[in-house]
C-alpha atoms as a PDB file:
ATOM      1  CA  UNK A   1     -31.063  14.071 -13.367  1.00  0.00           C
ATOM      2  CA  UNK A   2     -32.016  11.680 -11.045  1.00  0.00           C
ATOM      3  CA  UNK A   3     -31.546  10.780  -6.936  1.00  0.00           C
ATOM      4  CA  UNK A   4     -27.757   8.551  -7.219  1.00  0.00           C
ATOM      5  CA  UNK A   5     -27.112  10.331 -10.308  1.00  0.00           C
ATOM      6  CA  UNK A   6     -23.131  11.234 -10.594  1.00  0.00           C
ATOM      7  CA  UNK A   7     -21.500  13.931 -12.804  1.00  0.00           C
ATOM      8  CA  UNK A   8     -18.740  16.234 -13.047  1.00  0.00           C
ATOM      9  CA  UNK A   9     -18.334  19.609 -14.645  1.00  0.00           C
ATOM     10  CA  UNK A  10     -16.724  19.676 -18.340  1.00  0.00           C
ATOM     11  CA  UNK A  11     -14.044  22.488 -17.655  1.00  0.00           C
ATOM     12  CA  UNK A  12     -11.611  22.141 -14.537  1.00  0.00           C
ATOM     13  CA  UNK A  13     -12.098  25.835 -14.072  1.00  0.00           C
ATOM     14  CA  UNK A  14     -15.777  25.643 -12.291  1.00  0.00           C
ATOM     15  CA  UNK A  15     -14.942  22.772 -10.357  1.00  0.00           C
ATOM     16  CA  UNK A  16     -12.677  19.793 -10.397  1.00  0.00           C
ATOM     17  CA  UNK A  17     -14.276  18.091  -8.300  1.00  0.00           C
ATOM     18  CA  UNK A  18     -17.302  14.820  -9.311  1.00  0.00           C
ATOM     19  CA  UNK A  19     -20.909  15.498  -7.675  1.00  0.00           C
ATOM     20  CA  UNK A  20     -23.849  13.566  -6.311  1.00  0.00           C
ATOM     21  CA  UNK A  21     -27.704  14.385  -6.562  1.00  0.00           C
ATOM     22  CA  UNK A  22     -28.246  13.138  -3.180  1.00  0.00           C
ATOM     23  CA  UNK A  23     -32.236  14.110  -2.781  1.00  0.00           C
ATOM     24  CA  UNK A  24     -35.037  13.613  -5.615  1.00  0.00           C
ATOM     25  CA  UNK A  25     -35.366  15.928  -8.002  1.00  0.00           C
ATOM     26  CA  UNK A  26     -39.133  14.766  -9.085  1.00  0.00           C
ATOM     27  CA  UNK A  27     -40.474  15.431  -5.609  1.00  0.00           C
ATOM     28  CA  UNK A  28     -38.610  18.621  -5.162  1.00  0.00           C
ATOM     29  CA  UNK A  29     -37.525  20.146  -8.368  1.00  0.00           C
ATOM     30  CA  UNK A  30     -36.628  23.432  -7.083  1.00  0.00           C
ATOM     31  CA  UNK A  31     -34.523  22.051  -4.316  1.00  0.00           C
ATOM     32  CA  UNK A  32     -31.827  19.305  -5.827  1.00  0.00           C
ATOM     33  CA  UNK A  33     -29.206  18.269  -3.310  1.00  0.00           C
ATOM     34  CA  UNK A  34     -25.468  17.848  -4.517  1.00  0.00           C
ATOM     35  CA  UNK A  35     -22.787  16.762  -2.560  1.00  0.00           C
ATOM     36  CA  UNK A  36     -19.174  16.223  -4.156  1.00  0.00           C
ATOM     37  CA  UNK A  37     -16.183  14.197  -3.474  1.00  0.00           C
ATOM     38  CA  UNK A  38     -12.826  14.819  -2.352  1.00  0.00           C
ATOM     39  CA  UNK A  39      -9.844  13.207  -1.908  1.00  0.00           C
ATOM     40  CA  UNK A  40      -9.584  11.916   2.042  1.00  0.00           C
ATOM     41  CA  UNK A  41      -6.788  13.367   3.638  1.00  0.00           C
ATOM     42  CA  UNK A  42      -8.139  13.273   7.547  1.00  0.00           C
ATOM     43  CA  UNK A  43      -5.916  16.889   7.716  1.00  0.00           C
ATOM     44  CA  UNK A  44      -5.722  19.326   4.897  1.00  0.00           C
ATOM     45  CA  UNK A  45      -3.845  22.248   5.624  1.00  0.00           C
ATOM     46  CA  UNK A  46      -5.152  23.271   8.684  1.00  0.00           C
ATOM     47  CA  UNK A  47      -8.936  22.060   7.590  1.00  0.00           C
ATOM     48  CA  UNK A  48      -9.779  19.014   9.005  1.00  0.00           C
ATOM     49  CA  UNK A  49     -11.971  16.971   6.445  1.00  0.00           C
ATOM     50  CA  UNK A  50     -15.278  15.186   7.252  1.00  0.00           C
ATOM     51  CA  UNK A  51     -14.964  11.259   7.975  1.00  0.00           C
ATOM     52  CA  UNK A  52     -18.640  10.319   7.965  1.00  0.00           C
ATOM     53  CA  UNK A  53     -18.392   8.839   4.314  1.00  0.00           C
ATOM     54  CA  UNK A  54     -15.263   7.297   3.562  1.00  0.00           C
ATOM     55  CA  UNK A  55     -15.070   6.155   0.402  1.00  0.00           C
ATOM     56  CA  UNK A  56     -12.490   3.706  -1.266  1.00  0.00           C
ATOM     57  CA  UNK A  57     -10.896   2.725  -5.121  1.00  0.00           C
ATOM     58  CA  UNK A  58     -14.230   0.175  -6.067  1.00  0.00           C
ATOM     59  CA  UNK A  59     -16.705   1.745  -4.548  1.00  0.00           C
ATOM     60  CA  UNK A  60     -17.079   3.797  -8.075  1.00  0.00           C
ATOM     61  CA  UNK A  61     -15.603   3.342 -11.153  1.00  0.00           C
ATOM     62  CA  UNK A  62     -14.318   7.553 -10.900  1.00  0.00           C
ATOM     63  CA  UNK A  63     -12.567   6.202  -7.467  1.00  0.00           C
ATOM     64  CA  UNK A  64      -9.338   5.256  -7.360  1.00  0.00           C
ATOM     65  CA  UNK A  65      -7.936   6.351  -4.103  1.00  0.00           C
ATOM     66  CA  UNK A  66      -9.647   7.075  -0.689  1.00  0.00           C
ATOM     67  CA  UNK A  67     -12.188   9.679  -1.106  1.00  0.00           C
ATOM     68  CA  UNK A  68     -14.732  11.485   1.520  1.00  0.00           C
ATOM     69  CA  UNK A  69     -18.213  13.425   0.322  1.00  0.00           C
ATOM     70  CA  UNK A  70     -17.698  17.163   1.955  1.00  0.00           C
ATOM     71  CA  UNK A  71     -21.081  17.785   3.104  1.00  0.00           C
ATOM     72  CA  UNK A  72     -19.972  21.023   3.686  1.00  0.00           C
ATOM     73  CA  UNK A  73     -19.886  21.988   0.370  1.00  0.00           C
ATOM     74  CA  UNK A  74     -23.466  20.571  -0.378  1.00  0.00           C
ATOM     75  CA  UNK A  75     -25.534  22.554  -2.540  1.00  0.00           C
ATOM     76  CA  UNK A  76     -29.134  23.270  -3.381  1.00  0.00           C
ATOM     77  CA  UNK A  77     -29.708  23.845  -6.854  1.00  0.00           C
ATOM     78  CA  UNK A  78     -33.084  23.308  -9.512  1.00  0.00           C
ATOM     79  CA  UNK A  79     -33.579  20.179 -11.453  1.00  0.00           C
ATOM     80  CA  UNK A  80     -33.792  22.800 -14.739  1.00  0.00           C
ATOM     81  CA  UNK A  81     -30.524  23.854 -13.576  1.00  0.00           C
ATOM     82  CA  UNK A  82     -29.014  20.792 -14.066  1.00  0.00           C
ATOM     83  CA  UNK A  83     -31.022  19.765 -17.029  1.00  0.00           C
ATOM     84  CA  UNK A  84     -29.756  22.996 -18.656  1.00  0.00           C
ATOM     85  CA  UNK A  85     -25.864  22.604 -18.056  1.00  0.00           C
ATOM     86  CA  UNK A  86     -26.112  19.180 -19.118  1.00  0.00           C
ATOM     87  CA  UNK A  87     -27.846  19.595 -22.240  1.00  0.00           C
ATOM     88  CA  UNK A  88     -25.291  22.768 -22.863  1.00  0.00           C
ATOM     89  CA  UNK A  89     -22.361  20.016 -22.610  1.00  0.00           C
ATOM     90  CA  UNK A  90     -21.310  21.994 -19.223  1.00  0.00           C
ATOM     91  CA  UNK A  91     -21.328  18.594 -16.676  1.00  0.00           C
ATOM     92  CA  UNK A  92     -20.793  15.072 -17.930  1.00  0.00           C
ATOM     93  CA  UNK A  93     -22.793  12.068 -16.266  1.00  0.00           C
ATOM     94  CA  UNK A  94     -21.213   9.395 -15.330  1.00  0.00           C
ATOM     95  CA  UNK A  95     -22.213   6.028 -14.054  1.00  0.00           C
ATOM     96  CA  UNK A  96     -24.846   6.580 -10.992  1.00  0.00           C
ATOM     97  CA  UNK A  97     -23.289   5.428  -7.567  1.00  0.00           C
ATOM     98  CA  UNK A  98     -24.897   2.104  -6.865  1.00  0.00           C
ATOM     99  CA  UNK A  99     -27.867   2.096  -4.098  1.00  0.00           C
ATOM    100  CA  UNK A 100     -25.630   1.076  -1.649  1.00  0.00           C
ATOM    101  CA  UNK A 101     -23.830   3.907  -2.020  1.00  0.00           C
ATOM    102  CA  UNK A 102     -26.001   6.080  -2.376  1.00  0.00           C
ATOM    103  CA  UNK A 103     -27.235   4.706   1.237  1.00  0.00           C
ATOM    104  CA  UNK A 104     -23.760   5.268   2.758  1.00  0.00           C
ATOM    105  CA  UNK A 105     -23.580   8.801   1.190  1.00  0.00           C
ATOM    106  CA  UNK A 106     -27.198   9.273   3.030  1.00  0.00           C
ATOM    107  CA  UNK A 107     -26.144   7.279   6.249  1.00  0.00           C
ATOM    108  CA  UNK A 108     -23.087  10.042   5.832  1.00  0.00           C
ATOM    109  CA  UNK A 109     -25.664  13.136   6.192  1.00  0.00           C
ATOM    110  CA  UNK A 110     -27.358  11.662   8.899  1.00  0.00           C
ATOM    111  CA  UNK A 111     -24.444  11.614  10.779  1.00  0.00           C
ATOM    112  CA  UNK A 112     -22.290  14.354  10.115  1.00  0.00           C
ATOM    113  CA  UNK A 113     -22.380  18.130  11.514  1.00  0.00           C
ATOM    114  CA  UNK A 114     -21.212  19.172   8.281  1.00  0.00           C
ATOM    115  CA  UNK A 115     -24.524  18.856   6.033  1.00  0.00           C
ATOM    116  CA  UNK A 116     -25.583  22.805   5.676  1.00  0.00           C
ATOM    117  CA  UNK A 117     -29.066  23.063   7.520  1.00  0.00           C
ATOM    118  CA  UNK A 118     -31.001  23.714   4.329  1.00  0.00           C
ATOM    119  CA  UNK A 119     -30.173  20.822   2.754  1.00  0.00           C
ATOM    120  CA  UNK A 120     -30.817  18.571   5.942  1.00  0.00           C
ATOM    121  CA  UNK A 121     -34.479  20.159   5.533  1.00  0.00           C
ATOM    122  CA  UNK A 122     -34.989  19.006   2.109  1.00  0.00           C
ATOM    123  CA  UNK A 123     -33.317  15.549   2.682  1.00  0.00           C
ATOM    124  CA  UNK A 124     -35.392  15.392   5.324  1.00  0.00           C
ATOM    125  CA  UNK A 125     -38.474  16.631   3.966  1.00  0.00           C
ATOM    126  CA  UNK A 126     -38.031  13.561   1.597  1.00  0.00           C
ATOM    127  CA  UNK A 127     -37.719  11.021   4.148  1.00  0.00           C
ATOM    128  CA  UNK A 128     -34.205  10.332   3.383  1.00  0.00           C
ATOM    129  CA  UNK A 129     -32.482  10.811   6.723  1.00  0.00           C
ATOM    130  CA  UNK A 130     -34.162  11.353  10.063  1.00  0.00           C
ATOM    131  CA  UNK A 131     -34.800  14.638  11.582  1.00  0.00           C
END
């Protein structure tokens, strides 16, 4: 797996939802960043969603309908980690997200409150977003 890389998980029981390596795995294999995607409702329920990365049908070929990244669900997780569920069929890849959105997913975790502090550090860390 690589930084841009985009994937979702094979059976709709672990998650439903697609997911972006957001940080680089060859400078930090034991800390990967993954961020996934949701549909954009500004109100959910009662939870209101995160706006600092709208995205919209075009901006990826898995978008069809407005779509936010919910940096509060970002996770940490090991390169072998990934390696291992995709060569055990677990996540498929799909088409990376283009560098420009890959910078608006980044310009996103700048900005937002959302990002979990751990995985500020390591985007961080990497020069990706400003401390």
């Amino acid at each position: 797996m690589e930084i841009g890389d985009f994937f979702l998980f094979r059976s709709r029981n672990v998650n439903e939802h697609p997911f972006v390596v957001i940080s680089m795995p060859d400078l930090d294999a034991e800390r990967v960043v993954i961020v996934s995607l949701t549909s954009y409702d500004k109100f959910y329920h009662e939870i209101e969603k995160d706006g600092s990365c709208v995205l919209q049908e075009g901006d990826h070929a898995w978008i069809h309908h407005q779509t936010c990244v919910s940096y509060r669900d970002a996770k940490i997780v090991t390169h072998a980690l990934l390696d291992q569920l995709e060569s055990d069929g677990a996540i498929v890849k799909l088409t990376p997200v283009s560098d420009d959105l890959l910078t608006r997913i980044l310009e996103g975790a700048q900005q937002t409150d959302e990002l979990p502090g751990k995985c500020r550090k390591v985007l961080e860390d990497q020069d990706l977003i400003e401390d």
